[in-house]
C-alpha atoms as a PDB file:
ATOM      1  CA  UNK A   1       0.000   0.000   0.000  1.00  0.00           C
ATOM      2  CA  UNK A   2       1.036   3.691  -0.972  1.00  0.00           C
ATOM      3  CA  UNK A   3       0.237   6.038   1.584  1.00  0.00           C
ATOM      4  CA  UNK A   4       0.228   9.937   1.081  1.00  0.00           C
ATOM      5  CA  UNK A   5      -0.212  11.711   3.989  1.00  0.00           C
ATOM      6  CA  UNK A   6      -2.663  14.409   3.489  1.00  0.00           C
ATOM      7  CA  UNK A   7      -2.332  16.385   6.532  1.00  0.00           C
ATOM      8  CA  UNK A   8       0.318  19.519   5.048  1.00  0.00           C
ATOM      9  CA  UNK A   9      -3.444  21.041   3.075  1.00  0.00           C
ATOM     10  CA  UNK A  10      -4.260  24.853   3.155  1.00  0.00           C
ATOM     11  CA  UNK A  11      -7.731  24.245   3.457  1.00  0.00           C
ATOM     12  CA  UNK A  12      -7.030  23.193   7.361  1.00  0.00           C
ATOM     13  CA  UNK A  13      -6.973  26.198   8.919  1.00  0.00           C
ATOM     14  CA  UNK A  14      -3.978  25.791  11.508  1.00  0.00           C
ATOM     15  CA  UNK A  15      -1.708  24.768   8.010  1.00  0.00           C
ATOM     16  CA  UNK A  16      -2.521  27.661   6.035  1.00  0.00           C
ATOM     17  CA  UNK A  17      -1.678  29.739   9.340  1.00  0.00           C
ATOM     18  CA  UNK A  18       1.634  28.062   9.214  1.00  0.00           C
ATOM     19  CA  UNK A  19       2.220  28.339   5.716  1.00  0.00           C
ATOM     20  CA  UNK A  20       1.448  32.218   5.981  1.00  0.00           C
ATOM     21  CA  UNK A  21       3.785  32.677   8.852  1.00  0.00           C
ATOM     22  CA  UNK A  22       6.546  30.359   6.728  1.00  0.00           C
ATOM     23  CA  UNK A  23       6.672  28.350  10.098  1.00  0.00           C
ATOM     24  CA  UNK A  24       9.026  25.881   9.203  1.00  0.00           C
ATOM     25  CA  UNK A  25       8.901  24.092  12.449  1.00  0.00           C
ATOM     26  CA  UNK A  26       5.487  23.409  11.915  1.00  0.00           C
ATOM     27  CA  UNK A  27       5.490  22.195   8.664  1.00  0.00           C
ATOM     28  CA  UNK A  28       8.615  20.318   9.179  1.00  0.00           C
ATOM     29  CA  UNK A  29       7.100  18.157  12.437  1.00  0.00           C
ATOM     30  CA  UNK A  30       3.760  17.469  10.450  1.00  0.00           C
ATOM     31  CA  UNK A  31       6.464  15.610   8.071  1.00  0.00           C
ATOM     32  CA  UNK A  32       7.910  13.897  10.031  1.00  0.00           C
ATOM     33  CA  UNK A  33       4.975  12.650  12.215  1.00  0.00           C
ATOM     34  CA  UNK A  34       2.909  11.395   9.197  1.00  0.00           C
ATOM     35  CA  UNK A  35       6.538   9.588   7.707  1.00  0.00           C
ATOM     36  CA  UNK A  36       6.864   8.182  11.221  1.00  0.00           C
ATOM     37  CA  UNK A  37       3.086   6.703  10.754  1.00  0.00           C
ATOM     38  CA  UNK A  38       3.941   5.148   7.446  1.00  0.00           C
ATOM     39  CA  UNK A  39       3.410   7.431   4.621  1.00  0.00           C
ATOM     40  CA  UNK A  40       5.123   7.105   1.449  1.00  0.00           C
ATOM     41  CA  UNK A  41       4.382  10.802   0.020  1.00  0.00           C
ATOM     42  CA  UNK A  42       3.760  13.693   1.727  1.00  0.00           C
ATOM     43  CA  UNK A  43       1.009  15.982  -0.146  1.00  0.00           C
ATOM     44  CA  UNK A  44       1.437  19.652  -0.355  1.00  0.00           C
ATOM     45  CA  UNK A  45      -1.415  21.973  -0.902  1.00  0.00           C
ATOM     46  CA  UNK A  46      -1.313  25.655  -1.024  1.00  0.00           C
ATOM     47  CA  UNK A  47      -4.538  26.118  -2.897  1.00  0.00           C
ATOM     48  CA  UNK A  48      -6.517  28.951  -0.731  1.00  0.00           C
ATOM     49  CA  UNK A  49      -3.745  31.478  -1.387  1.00  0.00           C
ATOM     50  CA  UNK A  50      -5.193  32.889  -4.966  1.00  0.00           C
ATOM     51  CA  UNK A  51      -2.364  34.346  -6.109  1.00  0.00           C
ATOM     52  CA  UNK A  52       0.450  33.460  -3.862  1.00  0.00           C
ATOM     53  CA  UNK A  53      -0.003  29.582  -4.394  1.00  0.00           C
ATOM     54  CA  UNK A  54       2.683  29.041  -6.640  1.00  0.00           C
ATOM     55  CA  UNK A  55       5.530  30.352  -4.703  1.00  0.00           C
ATOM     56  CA  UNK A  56       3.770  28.966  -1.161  1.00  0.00           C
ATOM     57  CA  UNK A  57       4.167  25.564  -3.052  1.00  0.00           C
ATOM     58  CA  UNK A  58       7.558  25.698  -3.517  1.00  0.00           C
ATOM     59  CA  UNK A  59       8.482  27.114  -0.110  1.00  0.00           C
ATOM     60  CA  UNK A  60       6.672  23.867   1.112  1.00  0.00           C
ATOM     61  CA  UNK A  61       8.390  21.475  -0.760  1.00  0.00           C
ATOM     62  CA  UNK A  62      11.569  22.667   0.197  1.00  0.00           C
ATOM     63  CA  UNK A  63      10.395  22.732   4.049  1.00  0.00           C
ATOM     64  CA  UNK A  64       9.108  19.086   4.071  1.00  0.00           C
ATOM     65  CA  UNK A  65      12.390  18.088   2.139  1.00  0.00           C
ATOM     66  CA  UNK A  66      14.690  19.891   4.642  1.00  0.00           C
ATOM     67  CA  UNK A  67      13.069  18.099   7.357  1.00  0.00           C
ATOM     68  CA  UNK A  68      11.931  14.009   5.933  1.00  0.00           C
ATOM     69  CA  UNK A  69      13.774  11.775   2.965  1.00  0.00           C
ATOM     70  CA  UNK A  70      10.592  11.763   1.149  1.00  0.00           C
ATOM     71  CA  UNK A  71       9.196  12.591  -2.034  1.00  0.00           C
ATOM     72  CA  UNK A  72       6.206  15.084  -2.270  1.00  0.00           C
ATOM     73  CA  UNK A  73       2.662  14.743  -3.649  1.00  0.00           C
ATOM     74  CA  UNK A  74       2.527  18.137  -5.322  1.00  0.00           C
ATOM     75  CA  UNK A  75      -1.448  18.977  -5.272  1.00  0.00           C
ATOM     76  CA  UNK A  76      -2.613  21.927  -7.558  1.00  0.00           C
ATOM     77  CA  UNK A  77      -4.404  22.009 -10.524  1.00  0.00           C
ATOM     78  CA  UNK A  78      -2.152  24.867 -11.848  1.00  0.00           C
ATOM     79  CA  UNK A  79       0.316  24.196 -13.814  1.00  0.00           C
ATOM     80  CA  UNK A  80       2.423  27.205 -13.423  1.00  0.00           C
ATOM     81  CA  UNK A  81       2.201  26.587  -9.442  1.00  0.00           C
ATOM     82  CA  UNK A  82       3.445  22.677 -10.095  1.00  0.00           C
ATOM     83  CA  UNK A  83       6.258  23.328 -12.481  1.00  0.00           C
ATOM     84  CA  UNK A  84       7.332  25.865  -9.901  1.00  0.00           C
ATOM     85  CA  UNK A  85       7.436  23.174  -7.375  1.00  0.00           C
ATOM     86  CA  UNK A  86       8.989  20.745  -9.276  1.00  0.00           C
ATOM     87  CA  UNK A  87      12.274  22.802  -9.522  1.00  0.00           C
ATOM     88  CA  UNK A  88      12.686  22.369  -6.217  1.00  0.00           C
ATOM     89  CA  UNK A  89      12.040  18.952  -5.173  1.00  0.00           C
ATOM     90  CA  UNK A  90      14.397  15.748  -5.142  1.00  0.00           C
ATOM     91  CA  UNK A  91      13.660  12.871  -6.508  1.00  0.00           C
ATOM     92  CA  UNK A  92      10.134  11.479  -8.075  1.00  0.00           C
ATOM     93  CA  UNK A  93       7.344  13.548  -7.266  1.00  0.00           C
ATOM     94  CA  UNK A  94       3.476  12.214  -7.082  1.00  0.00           C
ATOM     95  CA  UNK A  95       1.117  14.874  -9.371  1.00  0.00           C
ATOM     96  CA  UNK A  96      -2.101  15.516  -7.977  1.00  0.00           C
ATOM     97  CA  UNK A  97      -3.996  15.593 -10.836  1.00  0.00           C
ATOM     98  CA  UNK A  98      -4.734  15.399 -13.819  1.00  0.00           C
ATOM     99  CA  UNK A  99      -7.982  14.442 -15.604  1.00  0.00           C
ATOM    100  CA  UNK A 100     -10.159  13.711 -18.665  1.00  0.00           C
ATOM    101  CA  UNK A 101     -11.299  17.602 -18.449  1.00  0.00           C
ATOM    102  CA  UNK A 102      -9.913  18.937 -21.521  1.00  0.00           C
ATOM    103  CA  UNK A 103      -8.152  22.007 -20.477  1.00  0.00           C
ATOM    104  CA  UNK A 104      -6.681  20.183 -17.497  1.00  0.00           C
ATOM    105  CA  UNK A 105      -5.561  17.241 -19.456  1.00  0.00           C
ATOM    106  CA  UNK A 106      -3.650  19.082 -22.343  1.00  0.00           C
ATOM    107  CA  UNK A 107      -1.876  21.479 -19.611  1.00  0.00           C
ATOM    108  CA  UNK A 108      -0.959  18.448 -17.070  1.00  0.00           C
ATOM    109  CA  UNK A 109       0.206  16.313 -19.547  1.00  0.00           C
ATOM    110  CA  UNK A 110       3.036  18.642 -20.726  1.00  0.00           C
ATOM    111  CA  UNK A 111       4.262  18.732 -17.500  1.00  0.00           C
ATOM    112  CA  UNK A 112       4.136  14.404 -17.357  1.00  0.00           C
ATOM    113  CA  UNK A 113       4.921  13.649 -21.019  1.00  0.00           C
ATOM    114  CA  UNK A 114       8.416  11.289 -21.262  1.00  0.00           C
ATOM    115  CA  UNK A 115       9.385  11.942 -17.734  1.00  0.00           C
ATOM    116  CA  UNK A 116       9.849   9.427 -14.369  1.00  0.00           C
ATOM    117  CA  UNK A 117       6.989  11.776 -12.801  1.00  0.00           C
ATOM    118  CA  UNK A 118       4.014   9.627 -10.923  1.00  0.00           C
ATOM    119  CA  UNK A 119       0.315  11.037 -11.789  1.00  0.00           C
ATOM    120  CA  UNK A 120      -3.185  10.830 -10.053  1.00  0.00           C
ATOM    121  CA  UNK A 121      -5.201  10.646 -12.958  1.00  0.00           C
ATOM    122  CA  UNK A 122      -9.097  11.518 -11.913  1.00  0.00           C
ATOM    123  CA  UNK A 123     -11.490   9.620 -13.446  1.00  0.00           C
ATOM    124  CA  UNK A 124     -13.399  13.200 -14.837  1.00  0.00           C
ATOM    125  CA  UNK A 125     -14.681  14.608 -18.028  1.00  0.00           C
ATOM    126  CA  UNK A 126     -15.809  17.352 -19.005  1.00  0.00           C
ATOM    127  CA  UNK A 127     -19.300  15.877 -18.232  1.00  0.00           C
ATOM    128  CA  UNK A 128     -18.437  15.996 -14.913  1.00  0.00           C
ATOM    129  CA  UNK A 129     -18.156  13.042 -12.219  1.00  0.00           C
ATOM    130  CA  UNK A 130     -19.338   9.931 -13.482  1.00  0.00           C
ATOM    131  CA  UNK A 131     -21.662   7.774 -11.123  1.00  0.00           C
ATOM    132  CA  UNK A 132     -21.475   4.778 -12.267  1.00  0.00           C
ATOM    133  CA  UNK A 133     -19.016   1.648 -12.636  1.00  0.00           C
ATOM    134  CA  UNK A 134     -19.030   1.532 -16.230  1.00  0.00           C
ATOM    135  CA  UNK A 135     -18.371   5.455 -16.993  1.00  0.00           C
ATOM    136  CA  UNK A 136     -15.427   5.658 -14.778  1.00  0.00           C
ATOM    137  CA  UNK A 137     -13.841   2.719 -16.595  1.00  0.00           C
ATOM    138  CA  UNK A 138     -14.561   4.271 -19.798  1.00  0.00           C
ATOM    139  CA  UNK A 139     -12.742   7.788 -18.518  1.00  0.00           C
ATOM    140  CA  UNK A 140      -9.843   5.649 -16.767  1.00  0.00           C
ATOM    141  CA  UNK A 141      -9.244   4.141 -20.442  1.00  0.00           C
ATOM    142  CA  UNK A 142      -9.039   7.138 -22.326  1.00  0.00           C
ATOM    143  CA  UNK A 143      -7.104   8.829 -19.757  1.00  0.00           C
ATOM    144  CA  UNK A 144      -4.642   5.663 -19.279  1.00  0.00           C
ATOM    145  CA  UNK A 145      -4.302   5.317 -22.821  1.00  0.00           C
ATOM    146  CA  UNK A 146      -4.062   9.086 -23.487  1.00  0.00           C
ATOM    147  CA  UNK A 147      -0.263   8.892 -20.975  1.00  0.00           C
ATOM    148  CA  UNK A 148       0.651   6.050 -22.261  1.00  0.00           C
ATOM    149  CA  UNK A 149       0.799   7.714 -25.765  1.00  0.00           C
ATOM    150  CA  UNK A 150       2.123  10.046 -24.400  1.00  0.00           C
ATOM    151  CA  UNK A 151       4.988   8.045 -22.580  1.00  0.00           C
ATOM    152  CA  UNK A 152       3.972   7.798 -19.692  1.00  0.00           C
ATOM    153  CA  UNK A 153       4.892   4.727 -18.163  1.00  0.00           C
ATOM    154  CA  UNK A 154       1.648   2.578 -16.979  1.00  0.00           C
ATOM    155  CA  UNK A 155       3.645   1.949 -13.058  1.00  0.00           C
ATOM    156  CA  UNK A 156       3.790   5.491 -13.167  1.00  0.00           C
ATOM    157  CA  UNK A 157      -0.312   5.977 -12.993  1.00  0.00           C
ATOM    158  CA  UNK A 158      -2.408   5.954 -10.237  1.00  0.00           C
ATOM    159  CA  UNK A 159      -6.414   6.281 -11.191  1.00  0.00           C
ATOM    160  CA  UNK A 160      -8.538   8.180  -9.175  1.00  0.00           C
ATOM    161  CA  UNK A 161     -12.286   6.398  -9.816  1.00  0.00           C
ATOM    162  CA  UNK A 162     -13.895   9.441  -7.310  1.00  0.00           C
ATOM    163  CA  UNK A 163     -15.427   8.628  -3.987  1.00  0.00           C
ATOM    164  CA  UNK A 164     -18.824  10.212  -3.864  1.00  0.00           C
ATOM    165  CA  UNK A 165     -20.578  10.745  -0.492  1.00  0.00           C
ATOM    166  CA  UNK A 166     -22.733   7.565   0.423  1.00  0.00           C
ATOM    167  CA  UNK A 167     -25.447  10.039   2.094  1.00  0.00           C
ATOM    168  CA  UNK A 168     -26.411  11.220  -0.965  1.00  0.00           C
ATOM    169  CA  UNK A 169     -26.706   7.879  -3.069  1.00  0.00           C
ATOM    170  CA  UNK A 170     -26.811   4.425  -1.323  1.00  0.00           C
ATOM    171  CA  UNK A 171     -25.144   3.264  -4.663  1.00  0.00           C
ATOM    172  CA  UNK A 172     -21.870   5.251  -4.700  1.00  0.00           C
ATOM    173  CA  UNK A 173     -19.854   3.045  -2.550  1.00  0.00           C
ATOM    174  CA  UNK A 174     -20.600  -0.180  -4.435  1.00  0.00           C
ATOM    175  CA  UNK A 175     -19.935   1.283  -7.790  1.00  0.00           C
ATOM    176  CA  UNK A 176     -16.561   2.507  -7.070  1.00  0.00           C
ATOM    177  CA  UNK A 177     -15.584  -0.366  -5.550  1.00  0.00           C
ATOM    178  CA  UNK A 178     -16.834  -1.866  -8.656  1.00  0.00           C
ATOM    179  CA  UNK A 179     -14.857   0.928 -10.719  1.00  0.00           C
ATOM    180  CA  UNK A 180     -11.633  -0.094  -8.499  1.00  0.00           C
ATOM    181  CA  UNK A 181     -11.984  -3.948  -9.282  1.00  0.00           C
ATOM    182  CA  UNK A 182     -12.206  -3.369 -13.026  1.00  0.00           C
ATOM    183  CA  UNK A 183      -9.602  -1.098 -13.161  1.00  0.00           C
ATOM    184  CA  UNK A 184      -7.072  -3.033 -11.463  1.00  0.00           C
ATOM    185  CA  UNK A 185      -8.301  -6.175 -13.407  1.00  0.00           C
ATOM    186  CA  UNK A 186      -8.288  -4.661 -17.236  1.00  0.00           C
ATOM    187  CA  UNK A 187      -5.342  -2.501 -16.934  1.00  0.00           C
ATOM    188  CA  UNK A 188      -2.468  -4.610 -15.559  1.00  0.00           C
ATOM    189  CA  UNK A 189       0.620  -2.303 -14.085  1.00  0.00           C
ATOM    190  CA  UNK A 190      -1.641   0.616 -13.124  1.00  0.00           C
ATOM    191  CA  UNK A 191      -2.426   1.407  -9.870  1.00  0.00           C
ATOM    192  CA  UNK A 192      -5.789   2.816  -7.847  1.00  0.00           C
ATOM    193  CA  UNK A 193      -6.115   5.669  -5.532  1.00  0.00           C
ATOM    194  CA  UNK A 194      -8.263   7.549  -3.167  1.00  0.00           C
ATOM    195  CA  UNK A 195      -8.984  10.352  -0.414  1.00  0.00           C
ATOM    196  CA  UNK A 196     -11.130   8.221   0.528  1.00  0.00           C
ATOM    197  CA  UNK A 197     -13.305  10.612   3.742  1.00  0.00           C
ATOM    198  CA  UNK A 198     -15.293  12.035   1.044  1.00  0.00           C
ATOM    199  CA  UNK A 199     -17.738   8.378   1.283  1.00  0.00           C
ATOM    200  CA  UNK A 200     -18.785   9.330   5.111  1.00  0.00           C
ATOM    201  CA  UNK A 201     -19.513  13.194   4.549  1.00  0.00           C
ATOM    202  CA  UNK A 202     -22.682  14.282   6.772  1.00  0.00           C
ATOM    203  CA  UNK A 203     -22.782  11.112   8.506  1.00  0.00           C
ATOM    204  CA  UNK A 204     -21.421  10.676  12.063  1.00  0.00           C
ATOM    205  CA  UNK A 205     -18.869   8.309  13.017  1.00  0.00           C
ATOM    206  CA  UNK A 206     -17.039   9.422  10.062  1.00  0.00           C
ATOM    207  CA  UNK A 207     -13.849   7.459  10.518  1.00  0.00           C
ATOM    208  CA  UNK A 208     -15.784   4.536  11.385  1.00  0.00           C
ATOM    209  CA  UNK A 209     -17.256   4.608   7.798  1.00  0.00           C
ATOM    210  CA  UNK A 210     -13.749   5.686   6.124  1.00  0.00           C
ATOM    211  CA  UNK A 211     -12.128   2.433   7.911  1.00  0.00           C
ATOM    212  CA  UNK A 212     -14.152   0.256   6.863  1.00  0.00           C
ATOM    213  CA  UNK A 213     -14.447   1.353   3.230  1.00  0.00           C
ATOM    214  CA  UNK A 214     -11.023   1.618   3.247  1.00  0.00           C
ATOM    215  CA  UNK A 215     -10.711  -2.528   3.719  1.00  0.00           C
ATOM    216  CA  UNK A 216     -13.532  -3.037   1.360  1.00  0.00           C
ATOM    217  CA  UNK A 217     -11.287  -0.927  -1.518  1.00  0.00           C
ATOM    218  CA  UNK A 218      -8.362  -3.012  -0.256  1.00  0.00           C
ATOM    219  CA  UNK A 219      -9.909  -6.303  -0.897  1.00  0.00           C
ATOM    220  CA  UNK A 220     -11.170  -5.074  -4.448  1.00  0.00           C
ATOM    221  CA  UNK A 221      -7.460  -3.852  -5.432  1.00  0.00           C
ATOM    222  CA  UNK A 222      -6.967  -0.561  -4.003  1.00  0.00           C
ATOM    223  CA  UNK A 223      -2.891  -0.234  -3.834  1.00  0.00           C
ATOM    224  CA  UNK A 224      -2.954   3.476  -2.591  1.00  0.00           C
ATOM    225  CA  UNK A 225      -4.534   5.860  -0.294  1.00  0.00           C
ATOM    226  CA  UNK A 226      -4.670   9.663   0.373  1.00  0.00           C
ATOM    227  CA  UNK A 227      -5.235   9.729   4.472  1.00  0.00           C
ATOM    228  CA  UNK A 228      -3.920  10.753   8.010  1.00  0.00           C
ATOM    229  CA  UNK A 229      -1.785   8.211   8.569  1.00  0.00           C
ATOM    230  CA  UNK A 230      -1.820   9.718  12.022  1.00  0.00           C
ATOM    231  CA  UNK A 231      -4.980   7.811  12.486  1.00  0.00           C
ATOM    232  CA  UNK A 232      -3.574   4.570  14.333  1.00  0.00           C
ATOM    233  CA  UNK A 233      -6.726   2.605  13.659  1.00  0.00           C
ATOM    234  CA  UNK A 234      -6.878   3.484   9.863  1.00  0.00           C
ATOM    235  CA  UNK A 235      -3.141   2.600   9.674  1.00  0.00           C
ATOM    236  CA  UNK A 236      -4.079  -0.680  11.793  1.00  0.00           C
ATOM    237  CA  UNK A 237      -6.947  -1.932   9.546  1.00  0.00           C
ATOM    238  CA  UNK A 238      -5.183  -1.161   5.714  1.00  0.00           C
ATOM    239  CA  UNK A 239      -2.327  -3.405   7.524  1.00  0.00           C
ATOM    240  CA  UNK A 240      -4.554  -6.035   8.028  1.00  0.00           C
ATOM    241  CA  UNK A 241      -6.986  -6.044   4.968  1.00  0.00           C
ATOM    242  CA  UNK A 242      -3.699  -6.250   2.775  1.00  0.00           C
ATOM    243  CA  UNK A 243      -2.702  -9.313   4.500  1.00  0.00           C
ATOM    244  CA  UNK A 244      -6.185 -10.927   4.425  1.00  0.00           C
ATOM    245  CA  UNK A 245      -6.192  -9.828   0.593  1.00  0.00           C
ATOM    246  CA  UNK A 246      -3.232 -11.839   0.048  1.00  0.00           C
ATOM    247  CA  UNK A 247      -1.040  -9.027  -0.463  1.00  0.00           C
ATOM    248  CA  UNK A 248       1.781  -9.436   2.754  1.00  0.00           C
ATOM    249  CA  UNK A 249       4.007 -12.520   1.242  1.00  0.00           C
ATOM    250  CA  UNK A 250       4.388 -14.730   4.473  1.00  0.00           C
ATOM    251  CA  UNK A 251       2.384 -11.990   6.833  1.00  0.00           C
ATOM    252  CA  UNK A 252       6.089 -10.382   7.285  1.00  0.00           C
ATOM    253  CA  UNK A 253       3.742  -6.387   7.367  1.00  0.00           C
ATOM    254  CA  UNK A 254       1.426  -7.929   9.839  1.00  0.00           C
ATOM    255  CA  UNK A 255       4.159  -9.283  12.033  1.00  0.00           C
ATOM    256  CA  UNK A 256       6.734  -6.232  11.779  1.00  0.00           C
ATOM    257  CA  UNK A 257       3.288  -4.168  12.845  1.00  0.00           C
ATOM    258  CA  UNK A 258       2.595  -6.528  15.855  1.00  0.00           C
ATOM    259  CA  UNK A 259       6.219  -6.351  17.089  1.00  0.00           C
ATOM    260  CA  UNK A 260       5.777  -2.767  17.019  1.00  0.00           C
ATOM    261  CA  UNK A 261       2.798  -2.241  18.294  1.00  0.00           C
ATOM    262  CA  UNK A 262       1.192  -0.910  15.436  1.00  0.00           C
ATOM    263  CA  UNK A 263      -1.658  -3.195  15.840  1.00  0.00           C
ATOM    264  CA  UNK A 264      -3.871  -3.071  19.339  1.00  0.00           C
ATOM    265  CA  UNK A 265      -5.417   0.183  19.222  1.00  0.00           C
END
C-alpha cells in the first residue's frame, strides 16, 4: 500500500496559518509525524492562497524536504504553481492531478509527457463526475491510454475512480468499488487511488465509515490511499486487509506491525 499523507493542506486552517507565517517548524514536524506513521508521500497543498499559491508551493516542498527523505505529492491544478514546485524537489514527485477535463488534461500532460513523474489521474470529463461503474472505466481508459501515448509509463499511474458521499446515493460506494476492481483487473501495471473521507460526509462516526471502506477498496485492489496516517486505527486496519487480501508474502507487514505495536489500538 502507498500512503500519502494528506495532513500539510491549506484548506485546514492551523496549516494555512503556518504556511502564511513560513513556520518551518510546523510544517517540518507534520512531516515527520505522518513519515513516522507510514506514509510514502507527503502531499502539499497551497490552494486557498489565490495568487500566492505558486511560490507557497515551492516554499513547502523545500520545508518538508529539509526536514523528511521523502518525495512530495505536489497537489494543484495549476500548472504554473506545479512546475514551480517541481524545480525544487528531489527525486520522483506524485502529481495531484490530472484528468479527462480537456483544459486540465492538455496542460498536465506537458508537465508528465516522457518523464519518471508519478500522476493521479481523476477519473473526470468534461461531463463531470461519473456515477457509475461503467463510466469511470470508460474515462480511466481514455485517460490511461491518453499517458501512455504520451509516454507515460503505466507503473507510473495511479487512477482516481472518485469517492462520492454515500449520504447522498446508497449506490456510490458499491460502484466505485466496482470501478476499483475493473480497473485493477483490465489494466495490468496501473495502480488505484483515493482520499477516501469524502464516502462518510454528513454522517457521524465518520472514521468509522472511512475504515471500513477503506478494507472493502483493499480487498477489491486498491494499492494506494490519500489519508492521516496519524490515524492509528486506519493505519491498523489497511495493515490487516492487505494481508487478508493476500497481499503481505508470508504476513512479514502484519508481524513487523505486531512487534511494534502498530496493531492493538
Amino acid at each position: 500500500m502507498l500512503v500519502v499523507g494528506e495532513l500539510i493542506n491549506a484548506s485546514r486552517k492551523a496549516v494555512a496559518a503556518a504556511i502564511e507565517a513560513q513556520d518551518e517548524k510546523k510544517i517540518k514536524q507534520l512531516a515527520i509525524d505522518q513519515v513516522a506513521a507510514g506514509a510514502d508521500f507527503i502531499d502539499v497543498n497551497a490552494g486557498v492562497f489565490v495568487g500566492r499559491e505558486a511560490d507557497y508551493l515551492q516554499w513547502l516542498v523545500q520545508t518538508v524536504q529539509e526536514g523528511v527523505d521523502a518525495p512530495c505529492c505536489i497537489d494543484s491544478p495549476d500548472p504554473a504553481a506545479i512546475e514551480k514546485a517541481l524545480a525544487v524537489h528531489k527525486g520522483v514527485a506524485l502529481l495531484n492531478s490530472i484528468s479527462l477535463e480537456k483544459e486540465r488534461f492538455e496542460a498536465l500532460l506537458s508537465l508528465v509527457a516522457g518523464t519518471d513523474l508519478k500522476v493521479v489521474s481523476l477519473c473526470m470529463s468534461d461531463e463531470g463526475i461519473p456515477e457509475t461503474s461503467e463510466e469511470r472505466v470508460r474515462i480511466a481508459d481514455r485517460l490511461i491510454n491518453g499517458l501512455v501515448k504520451n509516454n507515460v509509463a503505466i507503473d507510473n499511474i495511479y487512477v482516481d475512480p472518485l469517492v462520492q458521499p454515500i449520504s447522498t446515493s446508497s449506490s456510490f460506494g458499491a460502484e466505485f468499488l466496482d470501478a476499483v476492481e475493473k480497473i485493477m483487473t483490465g489494466f495490468p501495471g496501473v495502480h488505484t487511488i483515493c482520499g477516501l473521507s469524502n464516502i462518510s460526509f454528513g454522517l457521524p462516526l465518520r472514521g468509522h465509515l472511512n475504515r471500513n471502506f477503506a478494507v472493502m477498496a483493499i480487498a477489491r485492489g486498491l494499492d494506494s490511499l490519500i489519508l492521516d496516517p496519524l490515524d492509528k486505527r486506519m493505519m491498523a486496519n489497511i495493515i490487516a486487509a492487505e494481508t487478508l487480501a493476500g497481499k503481505d508474502r508470508y504476513c512479514m507487514n502484519y508481524l513487523k506491525a505486531f512487534r511494534a505495536n502498530k496493531l492493538e489500538i
